[in-house]
Structure formats: structure tokens, C-alpha cells
Protein backbone atom coordinates (compact mmCIF):
# COMPACT_ATOMS: atom_id res chain seq x y z
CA UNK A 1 16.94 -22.95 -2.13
CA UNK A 2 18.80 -20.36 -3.98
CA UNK A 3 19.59 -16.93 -3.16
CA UNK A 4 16.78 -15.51 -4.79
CA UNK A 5 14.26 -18.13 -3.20
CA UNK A 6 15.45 -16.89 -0.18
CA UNK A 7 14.51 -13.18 -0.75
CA UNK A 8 11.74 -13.80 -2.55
CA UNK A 9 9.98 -16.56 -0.91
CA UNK A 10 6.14 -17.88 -1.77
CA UNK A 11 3.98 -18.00 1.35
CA UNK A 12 4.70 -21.25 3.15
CA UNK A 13 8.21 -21.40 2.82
CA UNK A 14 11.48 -20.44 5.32
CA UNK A 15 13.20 -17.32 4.37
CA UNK A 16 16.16 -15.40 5.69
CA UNK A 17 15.81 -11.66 6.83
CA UNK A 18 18.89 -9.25 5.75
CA UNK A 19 22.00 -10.68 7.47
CA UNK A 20 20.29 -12.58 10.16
CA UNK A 21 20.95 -16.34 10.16
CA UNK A 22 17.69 -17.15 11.73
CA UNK A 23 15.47 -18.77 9.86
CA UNK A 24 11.39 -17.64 10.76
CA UNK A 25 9.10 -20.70 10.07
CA UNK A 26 6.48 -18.72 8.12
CA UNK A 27 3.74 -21.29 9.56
CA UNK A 28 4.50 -20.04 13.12
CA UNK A 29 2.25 -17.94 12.82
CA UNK A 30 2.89 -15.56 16.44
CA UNK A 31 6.54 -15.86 15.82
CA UNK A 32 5.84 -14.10 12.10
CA UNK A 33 3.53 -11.41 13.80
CA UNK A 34 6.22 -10.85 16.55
CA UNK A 35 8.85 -10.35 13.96
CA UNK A 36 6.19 -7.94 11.57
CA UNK A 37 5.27 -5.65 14.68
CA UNK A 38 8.79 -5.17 15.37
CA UNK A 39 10.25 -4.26 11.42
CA UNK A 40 7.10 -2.09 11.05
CA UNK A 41 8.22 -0.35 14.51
CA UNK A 42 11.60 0.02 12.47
CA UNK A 43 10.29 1.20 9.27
CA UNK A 44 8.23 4.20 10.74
CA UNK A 45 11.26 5.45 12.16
CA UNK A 46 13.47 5.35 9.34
CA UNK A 47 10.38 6.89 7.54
CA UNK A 48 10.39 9.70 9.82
CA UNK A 49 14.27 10.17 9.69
CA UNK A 50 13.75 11.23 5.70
CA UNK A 51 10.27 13.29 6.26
CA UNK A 52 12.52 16.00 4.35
CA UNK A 53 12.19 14.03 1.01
CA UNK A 54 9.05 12.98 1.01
CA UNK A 55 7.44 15.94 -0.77
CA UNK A 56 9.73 15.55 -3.66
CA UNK A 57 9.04 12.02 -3.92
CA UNK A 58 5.71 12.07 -3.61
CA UNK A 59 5.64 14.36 -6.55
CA UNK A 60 8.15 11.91 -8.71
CA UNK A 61 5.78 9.23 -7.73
CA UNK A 62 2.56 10.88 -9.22
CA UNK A 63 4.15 11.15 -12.37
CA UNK A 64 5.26 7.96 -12.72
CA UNK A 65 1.46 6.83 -11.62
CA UNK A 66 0.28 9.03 -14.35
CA UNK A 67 2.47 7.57 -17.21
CA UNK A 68 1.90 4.51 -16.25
CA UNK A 69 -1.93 4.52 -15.85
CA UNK A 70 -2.50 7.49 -18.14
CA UNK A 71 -5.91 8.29 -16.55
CA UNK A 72 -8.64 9.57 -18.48
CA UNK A 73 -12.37 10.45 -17.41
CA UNK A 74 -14.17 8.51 -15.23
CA UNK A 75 -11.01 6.14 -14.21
CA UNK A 76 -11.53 5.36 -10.79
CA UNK A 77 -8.27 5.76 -8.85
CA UNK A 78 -8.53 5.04 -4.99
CA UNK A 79 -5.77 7.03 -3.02
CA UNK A 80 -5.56 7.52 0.78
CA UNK A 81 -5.62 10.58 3.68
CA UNK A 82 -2.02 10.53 5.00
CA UNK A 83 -1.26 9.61 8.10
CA UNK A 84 2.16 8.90 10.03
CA UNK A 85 4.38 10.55 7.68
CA UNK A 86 3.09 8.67 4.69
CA UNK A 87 3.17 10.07 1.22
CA UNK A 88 0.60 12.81 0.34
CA UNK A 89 -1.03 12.62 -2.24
CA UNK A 90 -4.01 15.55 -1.24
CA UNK A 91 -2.86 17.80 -4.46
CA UNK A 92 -2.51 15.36 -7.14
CA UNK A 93 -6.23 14.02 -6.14
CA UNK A 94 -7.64 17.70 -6.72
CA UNK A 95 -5.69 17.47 -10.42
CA UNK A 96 -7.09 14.22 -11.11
CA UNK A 97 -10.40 16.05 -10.14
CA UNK A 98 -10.03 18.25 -12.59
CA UNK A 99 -9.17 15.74 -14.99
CA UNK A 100 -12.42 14.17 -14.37
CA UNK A 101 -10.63 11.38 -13.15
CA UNK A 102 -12.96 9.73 -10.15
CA UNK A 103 -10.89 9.57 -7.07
CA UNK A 104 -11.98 7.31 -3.94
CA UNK A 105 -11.02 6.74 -0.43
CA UNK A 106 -11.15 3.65 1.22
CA UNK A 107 -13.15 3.89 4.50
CA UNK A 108 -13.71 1.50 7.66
CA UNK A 109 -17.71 0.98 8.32
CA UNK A 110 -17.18 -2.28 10.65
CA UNK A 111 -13.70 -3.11 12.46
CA UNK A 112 -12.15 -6.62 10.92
CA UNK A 113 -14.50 -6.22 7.81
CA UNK A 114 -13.25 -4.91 4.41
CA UNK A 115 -12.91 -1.44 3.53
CA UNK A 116 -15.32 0.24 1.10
CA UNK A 117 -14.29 3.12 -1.16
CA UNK A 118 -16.55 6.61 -1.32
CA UNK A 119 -16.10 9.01 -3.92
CA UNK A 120 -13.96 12.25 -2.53
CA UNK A 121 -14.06 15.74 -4.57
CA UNK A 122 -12.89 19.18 -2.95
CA UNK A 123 -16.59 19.99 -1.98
CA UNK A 124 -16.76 16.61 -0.25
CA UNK A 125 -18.12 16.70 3.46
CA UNK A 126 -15.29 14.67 5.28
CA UNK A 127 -15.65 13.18 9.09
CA UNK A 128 -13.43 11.51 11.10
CA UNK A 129 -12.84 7.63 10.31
CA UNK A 130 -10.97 4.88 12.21
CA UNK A 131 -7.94 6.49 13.81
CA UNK A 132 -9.65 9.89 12.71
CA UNK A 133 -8.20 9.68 9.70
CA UNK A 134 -10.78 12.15 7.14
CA UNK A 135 -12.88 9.83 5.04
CA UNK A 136 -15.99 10.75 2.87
CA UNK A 137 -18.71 11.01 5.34
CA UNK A 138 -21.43 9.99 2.73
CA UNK A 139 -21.97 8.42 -0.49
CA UNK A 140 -22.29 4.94 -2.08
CA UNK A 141 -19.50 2.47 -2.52
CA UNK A 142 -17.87 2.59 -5.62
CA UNK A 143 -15.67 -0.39 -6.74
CA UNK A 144 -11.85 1.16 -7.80
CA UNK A 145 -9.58 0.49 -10.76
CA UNK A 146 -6.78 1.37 -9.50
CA UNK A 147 -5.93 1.48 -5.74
CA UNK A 148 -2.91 3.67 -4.31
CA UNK A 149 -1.92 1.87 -1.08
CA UNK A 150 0.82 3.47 1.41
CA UNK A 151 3.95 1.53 2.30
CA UNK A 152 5.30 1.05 5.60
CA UNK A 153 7.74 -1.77 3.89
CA UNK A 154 8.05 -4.14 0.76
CA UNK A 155 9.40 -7.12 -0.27
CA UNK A 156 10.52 -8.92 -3.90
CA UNK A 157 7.90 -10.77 -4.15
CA UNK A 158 5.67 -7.50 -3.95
CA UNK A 159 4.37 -8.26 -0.78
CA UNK A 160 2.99 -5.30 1.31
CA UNK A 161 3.63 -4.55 4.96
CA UNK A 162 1.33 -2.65 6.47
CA UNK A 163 0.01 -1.16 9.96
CA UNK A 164 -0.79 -5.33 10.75
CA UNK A 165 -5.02 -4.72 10.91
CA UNK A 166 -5.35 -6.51 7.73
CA UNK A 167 -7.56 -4.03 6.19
CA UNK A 168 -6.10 -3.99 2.95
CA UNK A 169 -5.50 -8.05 1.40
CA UNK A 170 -9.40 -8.10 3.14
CA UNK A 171 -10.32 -5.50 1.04
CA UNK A 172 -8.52 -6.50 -2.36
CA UNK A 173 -9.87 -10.17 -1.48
CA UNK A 174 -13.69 -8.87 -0.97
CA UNK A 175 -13.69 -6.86 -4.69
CA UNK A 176 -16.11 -8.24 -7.24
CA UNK A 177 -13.04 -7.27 -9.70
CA UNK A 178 -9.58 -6.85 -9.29
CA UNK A 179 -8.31 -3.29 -9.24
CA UNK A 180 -4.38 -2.72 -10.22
CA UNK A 181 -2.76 -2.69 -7.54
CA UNK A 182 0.08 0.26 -6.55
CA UNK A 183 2.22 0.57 -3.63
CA UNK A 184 4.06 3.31 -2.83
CA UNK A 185 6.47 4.60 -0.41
CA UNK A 186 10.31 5.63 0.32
CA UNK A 187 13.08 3.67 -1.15
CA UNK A 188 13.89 2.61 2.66
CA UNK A 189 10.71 -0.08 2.62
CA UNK A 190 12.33 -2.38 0.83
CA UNK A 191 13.50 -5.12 2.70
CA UNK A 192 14.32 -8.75 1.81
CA UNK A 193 10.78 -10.52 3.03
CA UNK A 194 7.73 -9.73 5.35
CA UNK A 195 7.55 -13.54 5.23
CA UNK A 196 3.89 -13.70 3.62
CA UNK A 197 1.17 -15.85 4.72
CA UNK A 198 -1.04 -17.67 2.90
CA UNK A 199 -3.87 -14.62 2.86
CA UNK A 200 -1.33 -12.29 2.15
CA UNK A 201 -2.03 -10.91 -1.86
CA UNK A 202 1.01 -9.41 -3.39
CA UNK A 203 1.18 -5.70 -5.34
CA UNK A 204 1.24 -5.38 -9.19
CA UNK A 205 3.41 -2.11 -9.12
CA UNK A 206 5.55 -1.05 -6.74
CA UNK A 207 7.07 3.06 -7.11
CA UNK A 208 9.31 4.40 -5.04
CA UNK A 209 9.95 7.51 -6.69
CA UNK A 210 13.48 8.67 -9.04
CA UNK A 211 12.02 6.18 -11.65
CA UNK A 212 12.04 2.95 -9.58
CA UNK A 213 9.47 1.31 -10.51
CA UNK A 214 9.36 -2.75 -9.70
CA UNK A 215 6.42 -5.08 -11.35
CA UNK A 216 5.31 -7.94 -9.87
CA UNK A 217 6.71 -11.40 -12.10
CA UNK A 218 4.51 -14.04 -13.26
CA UNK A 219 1.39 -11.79 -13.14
């Protein structure tokens, strides 16, 4: 295994965290979970340490959406209600708006199902959703072409770790096409590997504002 195999394992394979000789079987599946809860733990608080910059980079990181995806009317671009000192996105979604650009939030209807997405404007009526986030409170699902997903870390291979309910590689698995797929989030979620499991489905795009912007190989 060579360095690079090591931080950028496939699911299924051993990996090495950072500096930690340790190696985490990635089929133990309760020792990977154990290891997940406490990194994300980790994560939110260096999130919160840099709460500061995360207006300007949410800002850098719109832009660099917009070149990239150069939406046009009718585009369907699913973002998210922040929560936990995540990235807001709540003033870019009213210029896309105005750009006739569709914008969607995902929403919960059953726990441990997939998310569907609801078309959100301004005049929207929103209601408290699963962990009261705001979601669309009416509406028929609408299936994205691009979906914005929050970051609590990343790793090489694109991987995503998230709050650990699963919600999101349910959701991306259950579409009847694939959307592209965007993470974003501070420069600090990058770590070596969130040791991915088999059901785990990695990011095309990953933007972490200042111009970083890291694709996903062999797509």
C-alpha cells in the first residue's frame, strides 16, 4: 500500500488516520462508527473556533458554485437551512431566485427513509422539520440537479462525513438520476479518511472556499 492508498483508501480496505499508527479495520463496523462519532465531535468544534470566517467563505464558495455550474433558468439546485454553524447559504438562494434558478430543500417525511426535496422561494410557507430545522411545509417532490450538501469533514477520496443519520448517501442512492454532487465546508474538514463503507457514495466537487476546489478522480 502506498502513501496515497493509505489516505485515500476504497471502502473495504485498512487505512491510517493523521499520525496515528492504528490501523481501523474498515469491516469492523462499531469500531468505524466509534471512531466517526468521535472526529465529527472534533470537527464541530474546530468549526465553531473559525465561526468568524465563515461569512466570507461562504460568499467565496457561491462564486465558485456559480462558475462552475453557471446556472441558468429552471436549473434545479438543492441547498440546505443552516444549522450548527454550517455555511449559509439563505442569500445566495434568494439570487438564484431571481435568476429563475429553482432552488430545493431536502426534507425528512419518515426517519431512516430518504430525503425528498420541495421547492423553496421567499414567499414559501416554512415549518419546522427534523431537528426543527425550516423546511418547505408543502409542495411536491422535485428531483435536483445539483445538490449543495454541508460538511462536517472530508476525505481524498471525496468521501463525506456527516451528522452519522445517513440521510444523505440514502438520499443520493434513492434518485431516479444522479444529481452533481457538491460539498462544501471550511478548509479544517479535510482530514486523511472517514474510512468509507461499502454504502458510503463519494462527492463530485468538493469547495472550500479561496479557490480550492478538489474533483473527485476516475469519475
Amino acid at each position: 500500500m502506498t502513501s496515497k492508498d493509505k489516505q485515500n483508501p476504497k471502502p473495504g480496505e485498512y487505512a491510517l488516520q493523521g499520525d496515528d499508527a492504528s490501523r481501523i479495520d474498515p469491516t469492523d463496523k462499531a469500531a468505524v462508527k466509534r471512531w466517526q462519532k468521535d472526529e465529527r465531535k472534533r470537527l464541530l468544534r474546530a468549526r465553531m473556533h473559525v465561526r468568524k470566517e465563515l461569512p466570507r467563505l461562504a460568499e467565496e464558495i457561491a462564486a465558485e458554485i456559480t462558475r462552475l455550474i453557471n446556472p441558468q433558468p429552471g436549473l434545479i439546485v438543492s441547498l440546505y437551512w443552516p444549522m450548527r454553524g454550517e455555511l449559509d447559504f439563505c442569500d445566495w438562494m434568494h439570487t438564484l431566485v431571481a435568476q429563475q434558478v429553482r432552488v430545493a430543500l431536502p426534507v425528512v417525511v419518515e426517519k431512516a427513509h430518504p430525503m425528498i426535496f420541495r421547492e423553496w422561494t421567499p414567499e414559501a410557507r416554512m415549518e419546522p422539520g427534523i431537528w426543527n430545522i425550516p423546511v418547505p411545509a408543502e409542495g411536491e417532490a422535485i428531483t435536483p440537479d445539483v445538490v449543495i450538501s454541508p460538511l462536517v469533514g472530508f476525505d481524498a477520496g471525496c468521501y463525506r462525513l456527516g451528522y452519522g443519520g445517513g440521510y444523505f448517501d440514502r438520499t443520493l442512492a434513492s434518485l431516479p438520476s444522479k444529481p452533481t454532487v457538491i460539498g462544501v465546508g471550511p478548509p479544517l474538514c479535510e482530514i486523511p479518511s472517514i474510512y468509507p463503507q461499502p454504502h458510503d457514495i463519494p462527492m463530485d466537487i468538493i469547495i472550500t472556499g479561496a479557490g480550492r476546489v478538489k474533483l473527485r478522480q476516475n469519475q
